[in-house]
N, C-alpha and C. Protein backbone atom coordinates (compact mmCIF):
# COMPACT_ATOMS: atom_id res chain seq x y z
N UNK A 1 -21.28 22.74 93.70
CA UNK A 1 -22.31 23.40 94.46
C UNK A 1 -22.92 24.50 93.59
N UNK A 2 -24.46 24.65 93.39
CA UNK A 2 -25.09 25.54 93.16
C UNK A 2 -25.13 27.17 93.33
N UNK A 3 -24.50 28.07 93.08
CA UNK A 3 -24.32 29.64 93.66
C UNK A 3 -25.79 29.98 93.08
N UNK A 4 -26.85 30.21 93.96
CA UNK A 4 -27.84 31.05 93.75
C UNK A 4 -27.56 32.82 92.75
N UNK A 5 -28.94 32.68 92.21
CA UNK A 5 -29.12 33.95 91.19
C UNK A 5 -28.44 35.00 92.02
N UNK A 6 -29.53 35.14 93.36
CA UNK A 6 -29.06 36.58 93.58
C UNK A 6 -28.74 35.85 95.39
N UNK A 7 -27.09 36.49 95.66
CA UNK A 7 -26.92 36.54 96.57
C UNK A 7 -27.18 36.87 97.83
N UNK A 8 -27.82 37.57 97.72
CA UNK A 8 -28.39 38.19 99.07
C UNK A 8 -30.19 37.89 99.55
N UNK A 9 -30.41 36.95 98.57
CA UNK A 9 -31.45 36.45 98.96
C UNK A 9 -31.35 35.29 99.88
N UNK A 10 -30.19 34.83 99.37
CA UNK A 10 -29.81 33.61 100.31
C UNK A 10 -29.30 34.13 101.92
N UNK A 11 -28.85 35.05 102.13
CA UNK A 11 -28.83 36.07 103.47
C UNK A 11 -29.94 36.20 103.89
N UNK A 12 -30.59 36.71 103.20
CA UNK A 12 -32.27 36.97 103.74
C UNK A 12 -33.33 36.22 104.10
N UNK A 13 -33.05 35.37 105.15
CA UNK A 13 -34.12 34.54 105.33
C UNK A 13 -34.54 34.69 106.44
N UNK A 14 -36.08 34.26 106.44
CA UNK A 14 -37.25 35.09 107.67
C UNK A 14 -36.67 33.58 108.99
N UNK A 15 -37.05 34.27 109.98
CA UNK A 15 -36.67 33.43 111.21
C UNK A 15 -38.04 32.70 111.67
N UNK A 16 -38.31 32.02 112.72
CA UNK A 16 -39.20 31.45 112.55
C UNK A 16 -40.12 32.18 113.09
N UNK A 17 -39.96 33.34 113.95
CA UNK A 17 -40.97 34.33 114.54
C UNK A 17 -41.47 34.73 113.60
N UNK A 18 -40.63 34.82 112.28
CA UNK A 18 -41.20 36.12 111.59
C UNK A 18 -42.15 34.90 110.34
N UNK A 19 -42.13 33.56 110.74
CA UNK A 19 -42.77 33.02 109.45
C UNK A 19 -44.04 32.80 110.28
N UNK A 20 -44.02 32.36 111.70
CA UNK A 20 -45.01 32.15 112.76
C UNK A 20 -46.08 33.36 112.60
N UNK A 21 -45.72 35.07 112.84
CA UNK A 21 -46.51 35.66 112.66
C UNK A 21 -46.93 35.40 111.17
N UNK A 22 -46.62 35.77 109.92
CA UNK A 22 -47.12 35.89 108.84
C UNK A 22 -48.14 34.13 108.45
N UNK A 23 -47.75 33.33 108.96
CA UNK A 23 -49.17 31.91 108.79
C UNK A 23 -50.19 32.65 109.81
N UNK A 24 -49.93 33.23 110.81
CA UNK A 24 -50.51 33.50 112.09
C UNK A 24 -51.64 34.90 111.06
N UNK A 25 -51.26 35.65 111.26
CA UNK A 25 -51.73 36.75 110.29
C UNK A 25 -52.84 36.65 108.99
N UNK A 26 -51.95 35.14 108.11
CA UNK A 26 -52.80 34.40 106.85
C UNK A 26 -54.26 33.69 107.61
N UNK A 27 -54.08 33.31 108.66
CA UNK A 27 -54.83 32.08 109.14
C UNK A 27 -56.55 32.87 109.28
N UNK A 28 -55.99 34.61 109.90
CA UNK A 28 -56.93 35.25 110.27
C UNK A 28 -57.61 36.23 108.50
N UNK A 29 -56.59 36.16 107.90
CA UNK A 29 -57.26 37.10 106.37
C UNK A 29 -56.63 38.09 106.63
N UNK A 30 -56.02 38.78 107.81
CA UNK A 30 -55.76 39.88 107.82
C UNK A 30 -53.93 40.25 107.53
N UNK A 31 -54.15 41.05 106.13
CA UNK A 31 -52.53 41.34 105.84
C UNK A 31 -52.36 42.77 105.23
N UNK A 32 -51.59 43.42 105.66
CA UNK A 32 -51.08 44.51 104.90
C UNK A 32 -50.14 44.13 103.39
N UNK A 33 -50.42 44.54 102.45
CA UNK A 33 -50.14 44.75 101.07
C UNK A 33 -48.79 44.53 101.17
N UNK A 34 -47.92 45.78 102.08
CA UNK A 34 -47.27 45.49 102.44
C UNK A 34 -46.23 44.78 103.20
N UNK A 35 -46.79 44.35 104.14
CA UNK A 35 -46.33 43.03 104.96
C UNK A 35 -45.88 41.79 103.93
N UNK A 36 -47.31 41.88 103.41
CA UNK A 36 -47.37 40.51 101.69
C UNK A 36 -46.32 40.31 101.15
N UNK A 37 -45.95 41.89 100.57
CA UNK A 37 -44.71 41.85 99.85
C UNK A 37 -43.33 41.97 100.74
N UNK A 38 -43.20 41.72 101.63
CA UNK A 38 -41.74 41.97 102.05
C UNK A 38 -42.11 40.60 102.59
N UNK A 39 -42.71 39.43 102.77
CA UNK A 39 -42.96 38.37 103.48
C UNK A 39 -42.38 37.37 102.10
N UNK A 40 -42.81 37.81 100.83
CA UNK A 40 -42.79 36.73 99.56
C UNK A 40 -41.53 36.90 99.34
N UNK A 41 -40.37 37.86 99.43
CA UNK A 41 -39.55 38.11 99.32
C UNK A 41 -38.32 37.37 100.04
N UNK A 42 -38.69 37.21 100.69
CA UNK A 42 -37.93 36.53 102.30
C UNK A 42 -38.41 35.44 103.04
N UNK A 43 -39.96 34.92 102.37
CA UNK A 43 -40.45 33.37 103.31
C UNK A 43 -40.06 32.54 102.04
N UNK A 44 -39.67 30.75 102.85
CA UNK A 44 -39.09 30.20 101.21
C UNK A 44 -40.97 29.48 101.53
N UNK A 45 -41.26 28.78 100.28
CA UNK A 45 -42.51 27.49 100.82
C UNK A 45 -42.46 27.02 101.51
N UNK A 46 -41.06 26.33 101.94
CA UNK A 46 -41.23 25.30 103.28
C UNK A 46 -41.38 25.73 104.47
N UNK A 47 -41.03 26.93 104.55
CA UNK A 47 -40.98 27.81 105.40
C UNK A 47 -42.71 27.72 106.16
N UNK A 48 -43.52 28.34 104.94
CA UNK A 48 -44.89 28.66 105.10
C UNK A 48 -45.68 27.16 105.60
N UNK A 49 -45.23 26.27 104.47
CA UNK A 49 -46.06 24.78 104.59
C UNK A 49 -45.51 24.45 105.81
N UNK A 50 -44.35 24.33 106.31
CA UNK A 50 -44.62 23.95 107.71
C UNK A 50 -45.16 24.59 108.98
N UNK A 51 -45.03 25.72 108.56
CA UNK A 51 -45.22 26.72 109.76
C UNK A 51 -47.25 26.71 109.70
N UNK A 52 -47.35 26.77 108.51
CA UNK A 52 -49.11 26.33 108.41
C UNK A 52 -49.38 24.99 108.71
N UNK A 53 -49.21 24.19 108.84
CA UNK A 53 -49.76 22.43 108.98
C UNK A 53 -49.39 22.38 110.56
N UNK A 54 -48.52 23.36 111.23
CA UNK A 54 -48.32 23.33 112.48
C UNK A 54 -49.15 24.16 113.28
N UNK A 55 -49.41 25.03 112.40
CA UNK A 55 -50.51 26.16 113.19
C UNK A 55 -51.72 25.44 113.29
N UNK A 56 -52.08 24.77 111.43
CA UNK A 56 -53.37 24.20 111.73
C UNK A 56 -53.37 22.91 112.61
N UNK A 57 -52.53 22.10 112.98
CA UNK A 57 -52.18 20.74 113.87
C UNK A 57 -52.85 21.93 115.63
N UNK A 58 -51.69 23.02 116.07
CA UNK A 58 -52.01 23.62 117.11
C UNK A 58 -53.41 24.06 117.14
N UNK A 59 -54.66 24.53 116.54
CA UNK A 59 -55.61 25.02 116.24
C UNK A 59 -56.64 23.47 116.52
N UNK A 60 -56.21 22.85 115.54
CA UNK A 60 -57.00 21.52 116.06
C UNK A 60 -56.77 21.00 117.43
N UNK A 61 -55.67 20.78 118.17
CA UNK A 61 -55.59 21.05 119.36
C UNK A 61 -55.99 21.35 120.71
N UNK A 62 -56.26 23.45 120.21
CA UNK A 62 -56.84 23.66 121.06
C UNK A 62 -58.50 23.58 120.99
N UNK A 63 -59.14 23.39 120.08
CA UNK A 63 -60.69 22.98 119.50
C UNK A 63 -60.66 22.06 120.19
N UNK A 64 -60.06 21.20 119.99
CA UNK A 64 -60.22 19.52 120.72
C UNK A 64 -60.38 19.50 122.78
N UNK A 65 -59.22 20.18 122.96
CA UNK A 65 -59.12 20.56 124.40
C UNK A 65 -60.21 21.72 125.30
N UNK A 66 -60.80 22.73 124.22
CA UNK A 66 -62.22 23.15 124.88
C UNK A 66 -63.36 22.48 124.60
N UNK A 67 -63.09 21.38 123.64
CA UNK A 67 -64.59 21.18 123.32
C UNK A 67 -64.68 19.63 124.91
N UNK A 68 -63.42 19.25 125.37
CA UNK A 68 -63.49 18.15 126.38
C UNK A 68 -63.80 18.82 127.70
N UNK A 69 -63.15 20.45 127.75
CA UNK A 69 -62.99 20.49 128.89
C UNK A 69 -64.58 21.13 129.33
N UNK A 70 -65.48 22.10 128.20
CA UNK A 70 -66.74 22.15 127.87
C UNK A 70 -67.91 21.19 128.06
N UNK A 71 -67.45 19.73 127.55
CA UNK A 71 -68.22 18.74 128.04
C UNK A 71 -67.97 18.10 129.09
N UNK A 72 -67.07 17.87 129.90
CA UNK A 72 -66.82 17.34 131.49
C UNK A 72 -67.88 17.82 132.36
């Protein structure tokens, strides 16, 4: 088995609230510098790529569901 560089990175991993807000946050442009950096630190990629392809899947979604309920 692989022992990672630094131990406590492997402790540190964002939950899914906390990867939900930060795609949630990206989606709009709006980020604190800070947020940025304590997010890169602690989100892995897969983390982000799924949590984005799900936001954008939910987003298409709800576009789809006002634009039917708009035309009825």
């Amino acid at each position: 088995m692989v022992q990672p560089d630094n131990p406590e990175a492997e402790k540190r991993r964002a939950g899914p609230l906390r990867v939900a807000r930060a795609v949630f946050w990206s989606f709009l442009g709006i980020r604190r510098s800070k947020d940025h950096d304590a997010d890169a630190t602690i989100l892995t990629p897969v983390q982000v790529i799924v949590a984005g392809v799900l936001g954008a899947a939910l987003f298409v979604f709800c576009l789809i569901m006002v634009v039917r309920y708009v035309t009825r």
